[in-house]
N, C-alpha and C. Protein backbone atom coordinates (compact mmCIF):
# COMPACT_ATOMS: atom_id res chain seq x y z
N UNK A 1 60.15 107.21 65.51
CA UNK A 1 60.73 108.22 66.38
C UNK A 1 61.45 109.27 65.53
N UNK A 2 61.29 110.27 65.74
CA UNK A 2 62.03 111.56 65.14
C UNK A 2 63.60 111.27 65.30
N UNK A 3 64.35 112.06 64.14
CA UNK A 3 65.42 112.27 64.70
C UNK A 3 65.79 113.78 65.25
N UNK A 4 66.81 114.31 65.79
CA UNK A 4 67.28 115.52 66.19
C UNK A 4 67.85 115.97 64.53
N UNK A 5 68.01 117.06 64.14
CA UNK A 5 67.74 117.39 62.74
C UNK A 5 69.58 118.35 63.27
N UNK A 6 70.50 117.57 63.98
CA UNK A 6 71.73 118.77 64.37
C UNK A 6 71.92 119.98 63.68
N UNK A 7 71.87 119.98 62.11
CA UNK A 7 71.90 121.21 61.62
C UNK A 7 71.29 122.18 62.07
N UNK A 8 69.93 122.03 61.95
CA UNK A 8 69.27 123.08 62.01
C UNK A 8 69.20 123.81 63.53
N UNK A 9 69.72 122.77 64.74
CA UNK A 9 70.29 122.70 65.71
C UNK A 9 71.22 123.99 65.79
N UNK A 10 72.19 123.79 65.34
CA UNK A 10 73.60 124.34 65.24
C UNK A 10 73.14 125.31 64.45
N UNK A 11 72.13 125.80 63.75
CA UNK A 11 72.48 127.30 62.56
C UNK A 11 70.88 128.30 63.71
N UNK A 12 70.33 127.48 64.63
CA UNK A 12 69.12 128.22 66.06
C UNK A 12 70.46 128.40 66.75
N UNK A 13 71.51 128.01 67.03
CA UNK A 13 72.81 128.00 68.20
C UNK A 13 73.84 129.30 67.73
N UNK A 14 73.78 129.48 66.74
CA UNK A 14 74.64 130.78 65.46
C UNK A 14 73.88 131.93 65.45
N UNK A 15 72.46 132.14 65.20
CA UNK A 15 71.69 132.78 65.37
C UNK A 15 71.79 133.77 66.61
N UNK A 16 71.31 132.29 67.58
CA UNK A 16 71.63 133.34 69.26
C UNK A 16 72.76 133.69 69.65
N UNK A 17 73.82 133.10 69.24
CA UNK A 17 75.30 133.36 69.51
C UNK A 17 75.04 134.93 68.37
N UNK A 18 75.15 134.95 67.54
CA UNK A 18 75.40 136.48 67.19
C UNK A 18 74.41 137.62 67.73
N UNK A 19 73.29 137.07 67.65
CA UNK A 19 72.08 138.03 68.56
C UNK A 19 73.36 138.42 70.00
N UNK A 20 73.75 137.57 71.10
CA UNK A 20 74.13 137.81 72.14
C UNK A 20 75.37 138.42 72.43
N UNK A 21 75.93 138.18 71.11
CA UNK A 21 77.37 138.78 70.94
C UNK A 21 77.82 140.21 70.15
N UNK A 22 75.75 140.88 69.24
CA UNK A 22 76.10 141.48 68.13
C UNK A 22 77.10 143.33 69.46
N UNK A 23 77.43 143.76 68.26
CA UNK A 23 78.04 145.16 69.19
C UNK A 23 78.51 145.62 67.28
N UNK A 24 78.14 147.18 68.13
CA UNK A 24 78.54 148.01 66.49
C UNK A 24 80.10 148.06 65.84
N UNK A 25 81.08 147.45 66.60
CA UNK A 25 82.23 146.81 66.10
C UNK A 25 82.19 145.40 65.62
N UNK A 26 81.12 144.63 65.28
CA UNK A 26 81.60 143.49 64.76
C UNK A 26 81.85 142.33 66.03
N UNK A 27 81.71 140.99 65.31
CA UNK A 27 82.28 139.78 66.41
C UNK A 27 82.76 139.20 64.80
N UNK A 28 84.15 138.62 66.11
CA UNK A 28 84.47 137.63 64.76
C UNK A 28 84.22 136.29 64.40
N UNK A 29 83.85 135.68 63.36
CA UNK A 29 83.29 134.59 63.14
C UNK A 29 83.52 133.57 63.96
N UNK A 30 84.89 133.25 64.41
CA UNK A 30 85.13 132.06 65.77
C UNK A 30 84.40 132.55 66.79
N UNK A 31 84.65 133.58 67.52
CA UNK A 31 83.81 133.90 68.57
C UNK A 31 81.99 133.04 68.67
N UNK A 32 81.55 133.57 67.14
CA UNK A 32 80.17 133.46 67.42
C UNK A 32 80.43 131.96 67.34
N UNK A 33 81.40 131.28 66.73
CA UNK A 33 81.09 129.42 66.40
C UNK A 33 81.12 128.92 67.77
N UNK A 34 82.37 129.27 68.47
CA UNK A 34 82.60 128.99 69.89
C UNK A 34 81.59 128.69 70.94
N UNK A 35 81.03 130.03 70.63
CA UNK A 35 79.32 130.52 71.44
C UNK A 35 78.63 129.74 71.13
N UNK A 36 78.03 129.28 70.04
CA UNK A 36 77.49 128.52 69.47
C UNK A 36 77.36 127.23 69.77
N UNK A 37 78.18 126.49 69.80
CA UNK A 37 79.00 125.35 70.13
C UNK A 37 78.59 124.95 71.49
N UNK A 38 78.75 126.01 72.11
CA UNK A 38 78.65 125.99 73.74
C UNK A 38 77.10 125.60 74.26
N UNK A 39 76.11 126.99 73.32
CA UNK A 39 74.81 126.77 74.03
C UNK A 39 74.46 125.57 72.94
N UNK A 40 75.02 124.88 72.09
CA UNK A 40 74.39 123.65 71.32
C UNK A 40 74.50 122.10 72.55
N UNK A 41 76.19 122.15 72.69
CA UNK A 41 76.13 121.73 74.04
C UNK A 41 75.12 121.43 74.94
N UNK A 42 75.14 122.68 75.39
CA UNK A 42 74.09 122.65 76.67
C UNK A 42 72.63 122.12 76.33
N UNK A 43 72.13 122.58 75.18
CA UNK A 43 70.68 122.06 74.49
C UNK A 43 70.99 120.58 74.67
N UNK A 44 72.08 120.05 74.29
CA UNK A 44 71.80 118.72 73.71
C UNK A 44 71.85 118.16 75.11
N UNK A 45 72.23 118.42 76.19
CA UNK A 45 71.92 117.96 77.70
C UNK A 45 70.24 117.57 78.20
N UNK A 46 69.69 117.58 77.09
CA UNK A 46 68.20 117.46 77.37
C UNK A 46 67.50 116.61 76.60
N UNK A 47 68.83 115.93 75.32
CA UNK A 47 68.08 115.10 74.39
C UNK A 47 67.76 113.84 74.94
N UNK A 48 68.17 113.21 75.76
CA UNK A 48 68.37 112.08 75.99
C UNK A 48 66.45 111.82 77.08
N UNK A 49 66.71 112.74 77.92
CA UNK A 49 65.43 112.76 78.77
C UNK A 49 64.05 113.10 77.54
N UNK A 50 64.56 113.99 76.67
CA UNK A 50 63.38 114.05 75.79
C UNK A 50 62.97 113.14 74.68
N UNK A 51 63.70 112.62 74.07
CA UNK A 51 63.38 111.13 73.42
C UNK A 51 62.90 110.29 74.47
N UNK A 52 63.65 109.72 75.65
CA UNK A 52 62.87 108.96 76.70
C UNK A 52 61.65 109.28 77.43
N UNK A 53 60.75 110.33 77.32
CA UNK A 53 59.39 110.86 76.92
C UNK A 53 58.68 110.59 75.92
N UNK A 54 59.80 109.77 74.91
CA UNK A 54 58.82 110.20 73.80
C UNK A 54 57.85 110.90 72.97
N UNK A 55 59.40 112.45 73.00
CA UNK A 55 58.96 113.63 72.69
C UNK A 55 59.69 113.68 71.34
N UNK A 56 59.69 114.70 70.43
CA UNK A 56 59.98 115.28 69.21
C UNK A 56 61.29 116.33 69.77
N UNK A 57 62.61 115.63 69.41
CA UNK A 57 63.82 115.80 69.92
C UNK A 57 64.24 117.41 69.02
N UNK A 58 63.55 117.62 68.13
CA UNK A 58 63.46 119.07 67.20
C UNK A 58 62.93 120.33 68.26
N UNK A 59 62.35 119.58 69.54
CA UNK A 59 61.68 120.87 70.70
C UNK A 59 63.05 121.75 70.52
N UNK A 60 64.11 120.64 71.20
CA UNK A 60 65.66 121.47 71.23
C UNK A 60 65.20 123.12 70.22
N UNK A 61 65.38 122.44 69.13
CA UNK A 61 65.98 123.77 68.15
C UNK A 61 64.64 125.00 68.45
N UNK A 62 63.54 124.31 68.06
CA UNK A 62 62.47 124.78 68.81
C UNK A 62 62.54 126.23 70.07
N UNK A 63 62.84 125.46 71.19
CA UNK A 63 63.31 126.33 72.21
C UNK A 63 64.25 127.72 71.95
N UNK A 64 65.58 127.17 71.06
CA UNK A 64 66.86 127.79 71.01
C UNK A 64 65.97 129.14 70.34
N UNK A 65 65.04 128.89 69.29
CA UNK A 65 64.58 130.14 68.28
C UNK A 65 64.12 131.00 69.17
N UNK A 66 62.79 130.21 70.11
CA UNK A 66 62.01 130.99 71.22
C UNK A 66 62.78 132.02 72.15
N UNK A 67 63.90 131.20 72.78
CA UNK A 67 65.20 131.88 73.37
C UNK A 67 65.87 133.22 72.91
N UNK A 68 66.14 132.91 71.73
CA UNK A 68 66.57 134.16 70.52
C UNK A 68 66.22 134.99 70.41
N UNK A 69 64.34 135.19 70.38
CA UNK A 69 63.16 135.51 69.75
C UNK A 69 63.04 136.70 70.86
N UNK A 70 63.14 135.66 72.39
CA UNK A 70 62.23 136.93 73.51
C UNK A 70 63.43 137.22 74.42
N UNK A 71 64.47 136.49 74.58
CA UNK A 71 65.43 136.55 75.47
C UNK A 71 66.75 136.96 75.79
N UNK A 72 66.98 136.98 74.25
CA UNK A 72 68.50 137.57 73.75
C UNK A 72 68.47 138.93 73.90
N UNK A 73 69.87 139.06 74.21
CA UNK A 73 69.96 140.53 74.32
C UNK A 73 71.65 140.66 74.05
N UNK A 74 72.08 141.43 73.36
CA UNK A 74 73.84 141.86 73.55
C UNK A 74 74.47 141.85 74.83
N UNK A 75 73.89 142.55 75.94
CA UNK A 75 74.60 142.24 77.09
C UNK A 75 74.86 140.77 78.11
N UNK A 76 73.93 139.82 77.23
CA UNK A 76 74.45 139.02 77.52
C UNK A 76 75.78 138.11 77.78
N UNK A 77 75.94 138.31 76.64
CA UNK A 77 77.62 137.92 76.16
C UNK A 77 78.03 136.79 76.09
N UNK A 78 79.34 135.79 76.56
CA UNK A 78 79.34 134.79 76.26
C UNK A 78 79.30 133.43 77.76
N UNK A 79 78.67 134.22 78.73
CA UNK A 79 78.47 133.43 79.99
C UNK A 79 77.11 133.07 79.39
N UNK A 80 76.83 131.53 79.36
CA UNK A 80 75.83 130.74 78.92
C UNK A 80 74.94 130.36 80.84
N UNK A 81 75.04 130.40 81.33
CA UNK A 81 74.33 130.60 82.25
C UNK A 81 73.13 130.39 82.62
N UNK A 82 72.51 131.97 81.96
CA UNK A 82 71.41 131.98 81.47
C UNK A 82 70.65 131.29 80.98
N UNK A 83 71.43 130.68 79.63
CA UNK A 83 70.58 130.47 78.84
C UNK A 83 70.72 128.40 79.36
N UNK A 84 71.75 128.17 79.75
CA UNK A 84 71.09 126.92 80.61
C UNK A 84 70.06 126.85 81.74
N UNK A 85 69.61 127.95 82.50
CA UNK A 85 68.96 128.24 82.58
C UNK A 85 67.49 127.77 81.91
N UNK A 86 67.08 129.00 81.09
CA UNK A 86 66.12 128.90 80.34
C UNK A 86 66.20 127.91 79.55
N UNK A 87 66.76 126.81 78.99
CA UNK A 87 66.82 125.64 78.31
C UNK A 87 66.23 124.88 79.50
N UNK A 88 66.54 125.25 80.35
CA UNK A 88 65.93 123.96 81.76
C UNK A 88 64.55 124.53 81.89
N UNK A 89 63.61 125.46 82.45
CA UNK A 89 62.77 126.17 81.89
C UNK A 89 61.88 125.87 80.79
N UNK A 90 62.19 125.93 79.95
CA UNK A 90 61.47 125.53 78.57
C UNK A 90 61.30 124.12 78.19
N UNK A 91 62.20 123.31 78.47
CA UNK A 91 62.28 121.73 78.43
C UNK A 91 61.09 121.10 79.53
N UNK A 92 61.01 122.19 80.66
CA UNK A 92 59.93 121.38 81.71
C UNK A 92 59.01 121.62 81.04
N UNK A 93 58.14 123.32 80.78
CA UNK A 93 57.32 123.25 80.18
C UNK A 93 56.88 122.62 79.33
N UNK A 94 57.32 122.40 77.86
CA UNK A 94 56.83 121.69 77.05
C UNK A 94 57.26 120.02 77.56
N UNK A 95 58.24 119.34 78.28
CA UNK A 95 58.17 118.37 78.67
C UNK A 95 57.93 118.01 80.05
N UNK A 96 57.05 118.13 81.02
CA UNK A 96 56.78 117.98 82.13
C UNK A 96 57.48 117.12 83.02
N UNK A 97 58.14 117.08 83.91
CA UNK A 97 58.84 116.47 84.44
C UNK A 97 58.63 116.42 85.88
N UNK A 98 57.76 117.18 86.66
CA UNK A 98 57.86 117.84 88.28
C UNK A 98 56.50 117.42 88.82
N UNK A 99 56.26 116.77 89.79
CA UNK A 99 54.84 116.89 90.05
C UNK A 99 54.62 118.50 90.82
N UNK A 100 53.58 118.81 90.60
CA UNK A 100 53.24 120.37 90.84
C UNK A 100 52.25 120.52 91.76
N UNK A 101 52.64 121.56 92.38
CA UNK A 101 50.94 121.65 93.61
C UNK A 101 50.53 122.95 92.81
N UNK A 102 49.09 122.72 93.70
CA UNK A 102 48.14 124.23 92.84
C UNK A 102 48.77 124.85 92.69
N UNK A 103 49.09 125.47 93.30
CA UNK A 103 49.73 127.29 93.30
C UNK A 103 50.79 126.76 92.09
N UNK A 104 51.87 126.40 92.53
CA UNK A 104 52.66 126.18 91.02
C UNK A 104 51.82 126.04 89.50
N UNK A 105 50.96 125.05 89.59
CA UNK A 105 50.18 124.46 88.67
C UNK A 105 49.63 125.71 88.13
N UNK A 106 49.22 126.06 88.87
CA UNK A 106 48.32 127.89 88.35
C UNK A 106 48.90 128.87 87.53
N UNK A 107 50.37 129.01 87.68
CA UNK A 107 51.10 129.20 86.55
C UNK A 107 50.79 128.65 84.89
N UNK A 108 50.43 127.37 84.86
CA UNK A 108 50.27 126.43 83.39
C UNK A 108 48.95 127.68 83.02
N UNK A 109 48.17 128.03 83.93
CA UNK A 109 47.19 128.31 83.20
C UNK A 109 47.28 129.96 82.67
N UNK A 110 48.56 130.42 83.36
CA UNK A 110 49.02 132.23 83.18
C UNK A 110 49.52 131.71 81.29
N UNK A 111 50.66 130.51 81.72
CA UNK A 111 51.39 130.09 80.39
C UNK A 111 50.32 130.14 79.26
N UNK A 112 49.18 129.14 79.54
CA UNK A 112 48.17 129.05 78.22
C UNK A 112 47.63 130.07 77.96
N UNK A 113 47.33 131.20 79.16
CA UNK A 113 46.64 132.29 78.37
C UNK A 113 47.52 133.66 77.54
N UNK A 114 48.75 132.80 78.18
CA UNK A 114 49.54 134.15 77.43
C UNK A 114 50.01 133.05 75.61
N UNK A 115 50.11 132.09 75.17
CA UNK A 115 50.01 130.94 74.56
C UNK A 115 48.56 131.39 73.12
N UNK A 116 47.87 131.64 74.36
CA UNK A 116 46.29 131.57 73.46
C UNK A 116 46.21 133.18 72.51
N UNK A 117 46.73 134.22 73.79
CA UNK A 117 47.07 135.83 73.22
C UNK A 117 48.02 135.94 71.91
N UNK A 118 49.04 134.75 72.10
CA UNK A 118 49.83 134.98 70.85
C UNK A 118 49.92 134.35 69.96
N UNK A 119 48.76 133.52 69.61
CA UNK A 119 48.56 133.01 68.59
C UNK A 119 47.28 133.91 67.58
């Protein structure tokens, strides 16, 4: 079984914390740890269901980059919300959890083709 790799955890959690916090005055270093801290938190609310899948508990950090990558924005700020949110979101996808009827299901196949475009 994998382990959760926390570092690398916590420096995907620093990342988006300054992405969400950047502004042309500066944030100060507690701020972004705080932030940080918070949405690491919230990620780790998903480890427990994802090892008991017997999934690769690294999705976490995984996600947090993806999050960063397409989702971050400055006006976000430091209401995590959102981004529990999209941690719930991203955890179904790659870990399935819901039984689905067509119409929902039909979505998986929007996901793979947009999946297949960006690779």
């Amino acid at each position: 079984m994998n382990l959760l790799r926390k570092g690398a955890l916590n420096d995907a959690c620093v990342e988006l914390a300054e992405q969400v916090l950047s502004s042309p005055s500066g944030v100060s270093a507690d701020l972004v740890e705080t932030l940080a801290a918070r949405f690491q938190s919230e990620a780790l609310h998903h480890l427990e269901f994802i090892q008991g899948q017997g999934r690769d508990p690294n999705l976490l950090t995984r996600a947090v980059h993806y999050i960063a990558d397409a989702h971050a924005i400055p006006p976000m700020g430091s209401d995590i919300i959102w981004f529990r949110s999209m941690m719930d979101f991203a955890v179904e996808l790659a870990v399935p959890n819901s039984g689905l009827s067509n119409l929902g299901a039909a979505f998986l196949a929007d996901v793979r083709d947009g999946l297949a475009a960006e690779r």
